[in-house]
Protein backbone atom coordinates (compact mmCIF):
# COMPACT_ATOMS: atom_id res chain seq x y z
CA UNK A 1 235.03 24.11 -67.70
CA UNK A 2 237.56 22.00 -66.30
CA UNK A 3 234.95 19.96 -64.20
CA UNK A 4 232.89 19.53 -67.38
CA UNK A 5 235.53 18.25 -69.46
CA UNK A 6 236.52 15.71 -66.66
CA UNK A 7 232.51 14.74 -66.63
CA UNK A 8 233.09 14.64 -70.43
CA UNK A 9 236.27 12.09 -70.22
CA UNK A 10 234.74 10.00 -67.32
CA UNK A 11 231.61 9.64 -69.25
CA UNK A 12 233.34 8.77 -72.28
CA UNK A 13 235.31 6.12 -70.46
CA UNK A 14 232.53 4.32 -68.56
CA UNK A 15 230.45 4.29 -72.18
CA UNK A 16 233.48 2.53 -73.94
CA UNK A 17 234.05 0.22 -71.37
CA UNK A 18 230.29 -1.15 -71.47
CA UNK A 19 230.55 -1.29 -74.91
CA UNK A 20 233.43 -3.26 -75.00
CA UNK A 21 231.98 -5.48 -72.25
CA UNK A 22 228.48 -5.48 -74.16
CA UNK A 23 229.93 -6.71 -77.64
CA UNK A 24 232.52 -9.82 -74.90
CA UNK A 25 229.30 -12.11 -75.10
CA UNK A 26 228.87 -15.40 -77.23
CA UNK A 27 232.11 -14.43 -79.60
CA UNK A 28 234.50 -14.11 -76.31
CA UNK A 29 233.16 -17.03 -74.85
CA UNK A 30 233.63 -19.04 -77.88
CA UNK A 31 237.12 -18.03 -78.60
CA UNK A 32 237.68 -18.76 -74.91
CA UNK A 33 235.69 -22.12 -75.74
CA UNK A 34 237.73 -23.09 -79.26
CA UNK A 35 240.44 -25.44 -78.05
CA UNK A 36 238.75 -27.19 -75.38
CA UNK A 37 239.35 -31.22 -75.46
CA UNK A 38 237.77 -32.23 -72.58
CA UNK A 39 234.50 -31.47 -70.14
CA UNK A 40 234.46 -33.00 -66.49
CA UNK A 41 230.99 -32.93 -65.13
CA UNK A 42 230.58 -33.49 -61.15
CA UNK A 43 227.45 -33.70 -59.49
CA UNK A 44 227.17 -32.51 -56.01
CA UNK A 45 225.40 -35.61 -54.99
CA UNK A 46 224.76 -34.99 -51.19
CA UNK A 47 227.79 -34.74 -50.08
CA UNK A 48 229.02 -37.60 -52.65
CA UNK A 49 230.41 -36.44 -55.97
CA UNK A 50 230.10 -37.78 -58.96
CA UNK A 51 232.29 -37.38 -62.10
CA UNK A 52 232.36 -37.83 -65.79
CA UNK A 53 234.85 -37.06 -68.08
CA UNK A 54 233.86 -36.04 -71.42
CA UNK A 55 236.54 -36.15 -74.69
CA UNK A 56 234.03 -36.85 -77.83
CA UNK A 57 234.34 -33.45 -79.75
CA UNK A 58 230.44 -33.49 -80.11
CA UNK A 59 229.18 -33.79 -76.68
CA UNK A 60 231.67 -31.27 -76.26
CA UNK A 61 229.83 -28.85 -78.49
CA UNK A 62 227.16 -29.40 -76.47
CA UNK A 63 228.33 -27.97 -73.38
CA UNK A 64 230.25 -25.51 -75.52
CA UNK A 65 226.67 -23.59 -76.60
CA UNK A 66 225.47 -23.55 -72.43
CA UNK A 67 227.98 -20.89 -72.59
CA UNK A 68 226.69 -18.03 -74.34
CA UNK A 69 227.41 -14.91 -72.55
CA UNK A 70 223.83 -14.09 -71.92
CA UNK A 71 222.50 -12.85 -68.71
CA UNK A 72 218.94 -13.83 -68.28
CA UNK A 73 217.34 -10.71 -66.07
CA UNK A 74 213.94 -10.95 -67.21
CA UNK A 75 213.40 -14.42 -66.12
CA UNK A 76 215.53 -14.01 -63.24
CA UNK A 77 216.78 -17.39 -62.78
CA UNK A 78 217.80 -19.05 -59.80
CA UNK A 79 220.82 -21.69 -59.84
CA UNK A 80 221.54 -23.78 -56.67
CA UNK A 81 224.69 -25.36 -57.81
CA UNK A 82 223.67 -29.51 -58.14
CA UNK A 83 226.83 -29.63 -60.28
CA UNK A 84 229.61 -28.22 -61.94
CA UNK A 85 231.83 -27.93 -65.73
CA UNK A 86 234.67 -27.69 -66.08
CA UNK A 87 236.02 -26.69 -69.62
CA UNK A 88 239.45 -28.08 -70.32
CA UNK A 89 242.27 -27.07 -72.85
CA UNK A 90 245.61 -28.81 -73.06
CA UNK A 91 244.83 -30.07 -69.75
CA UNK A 92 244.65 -26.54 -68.53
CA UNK A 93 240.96 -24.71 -67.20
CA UNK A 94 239.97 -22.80 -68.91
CA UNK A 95 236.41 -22.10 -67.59
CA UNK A 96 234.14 -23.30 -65.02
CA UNK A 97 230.67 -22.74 -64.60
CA UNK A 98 228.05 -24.12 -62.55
CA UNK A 99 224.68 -25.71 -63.22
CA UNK A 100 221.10 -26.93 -61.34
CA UNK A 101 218.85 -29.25 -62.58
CA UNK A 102 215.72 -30.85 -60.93
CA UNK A 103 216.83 -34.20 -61.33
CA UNK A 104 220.51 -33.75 -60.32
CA UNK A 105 218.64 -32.39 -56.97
CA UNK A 106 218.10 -28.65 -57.72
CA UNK A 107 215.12 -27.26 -55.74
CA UNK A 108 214.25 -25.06 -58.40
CA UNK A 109 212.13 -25.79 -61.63
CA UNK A 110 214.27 -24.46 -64.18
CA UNK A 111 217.30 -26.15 -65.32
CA UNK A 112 219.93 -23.62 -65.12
CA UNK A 113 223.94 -22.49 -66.04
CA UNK A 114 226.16 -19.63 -64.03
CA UNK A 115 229.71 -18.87 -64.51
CA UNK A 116 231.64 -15.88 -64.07
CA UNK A 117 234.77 -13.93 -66.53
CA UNK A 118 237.08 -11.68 -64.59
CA UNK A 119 234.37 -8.62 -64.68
CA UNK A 120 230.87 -10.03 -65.15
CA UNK A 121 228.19 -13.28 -63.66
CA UNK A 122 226.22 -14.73 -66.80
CA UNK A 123 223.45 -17.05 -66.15
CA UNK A 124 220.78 -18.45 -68.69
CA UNK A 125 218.69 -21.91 -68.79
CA UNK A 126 220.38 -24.90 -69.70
CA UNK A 127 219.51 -25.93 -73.63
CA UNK A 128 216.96 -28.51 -74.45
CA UNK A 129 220.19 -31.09 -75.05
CA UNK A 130 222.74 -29.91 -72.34
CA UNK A 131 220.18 -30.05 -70.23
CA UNK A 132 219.16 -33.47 -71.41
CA UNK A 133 222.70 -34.75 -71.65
CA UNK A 134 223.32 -33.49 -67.81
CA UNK A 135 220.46 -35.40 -67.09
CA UNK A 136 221.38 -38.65 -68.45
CA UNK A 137 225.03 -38.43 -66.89
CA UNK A 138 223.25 -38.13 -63.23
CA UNK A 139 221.24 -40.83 -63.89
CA UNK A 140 223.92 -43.10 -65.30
CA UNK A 141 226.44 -42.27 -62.52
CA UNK A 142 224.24 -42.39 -59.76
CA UNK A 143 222.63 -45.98 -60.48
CA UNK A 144 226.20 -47.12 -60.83
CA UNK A 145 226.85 -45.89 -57.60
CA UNK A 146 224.32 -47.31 -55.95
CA UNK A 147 224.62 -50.75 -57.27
CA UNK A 148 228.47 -50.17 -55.89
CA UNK A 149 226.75 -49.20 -52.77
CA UNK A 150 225.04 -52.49 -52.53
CA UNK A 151 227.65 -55.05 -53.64
């Protein structure tokens, strides 16, 4: 009996605590998210990185929604890390996660986001507009570089 009602308790245990890690998604994240003021972006260029600093409250948004505390197992994405976010609050991190794109130099074909909480690895595709938006920062920074490059 004794074994049975330890089964019982560890049973009971393990189902709470997926529970409670099932319902963390998109609401945790976006109370984590709330007070952010500022997004750095940095490209991995080849060994040369590239940075932006983001402050407008509605680009912000936009990176706010990559992170959505979805793990996406059926379409087992692969990220290779072309670049990185960093979420900032009161010039404190508060989250980082890591992206891949094809243009930023990714040698996969979808456009991914990974980042990690203190128990768990989420991963999804990037959003039609992050995605875009990441895009158009790689672009913008890496032309400027090169014209710095050639001057």
């Amino acid at each position: 009996m004794k074994k049975v009602s330890l089964g019982f308790a560890l049973l009971t245990l393990v189902s709470c605590s997926s529970i409670t890690h099932k319902n963390k998604g998109k609401k945790y994240f976006a109370d984590l998210l709330k007070d952010v003021d500022k997004i750095q972006l940095k490209f991995f260029n080849h060994g040369d990185t590239l940075a932006e600093t983001i402050t407008d409250a509605s680009e912000i948004n936009i990176y706010k929604e990559l992170i959505n505390g979805k793990r996406d197992t059926k379409q087992k994405i692969k990220c290779d890390s072309t670049g990185q976010i960093i979420y900032i609050s009161k010039n404190e991190i508060v989250l980082q996660a890591w992206f891949s794109s094809r243009a930023s130099g990714s040698k996969y074909d979808r456009a991914c986001v990974t980042y990690a909480d203190a128990t768990d690895h989420y991963g999804s595709a990037l959003t039609l507009k992050g995605g875009q938006d990441i895009d158009d920062y790689y672009y913008k920074l890496r032309s400027t570089a090169i014209r710095m490059a050639q001057h």
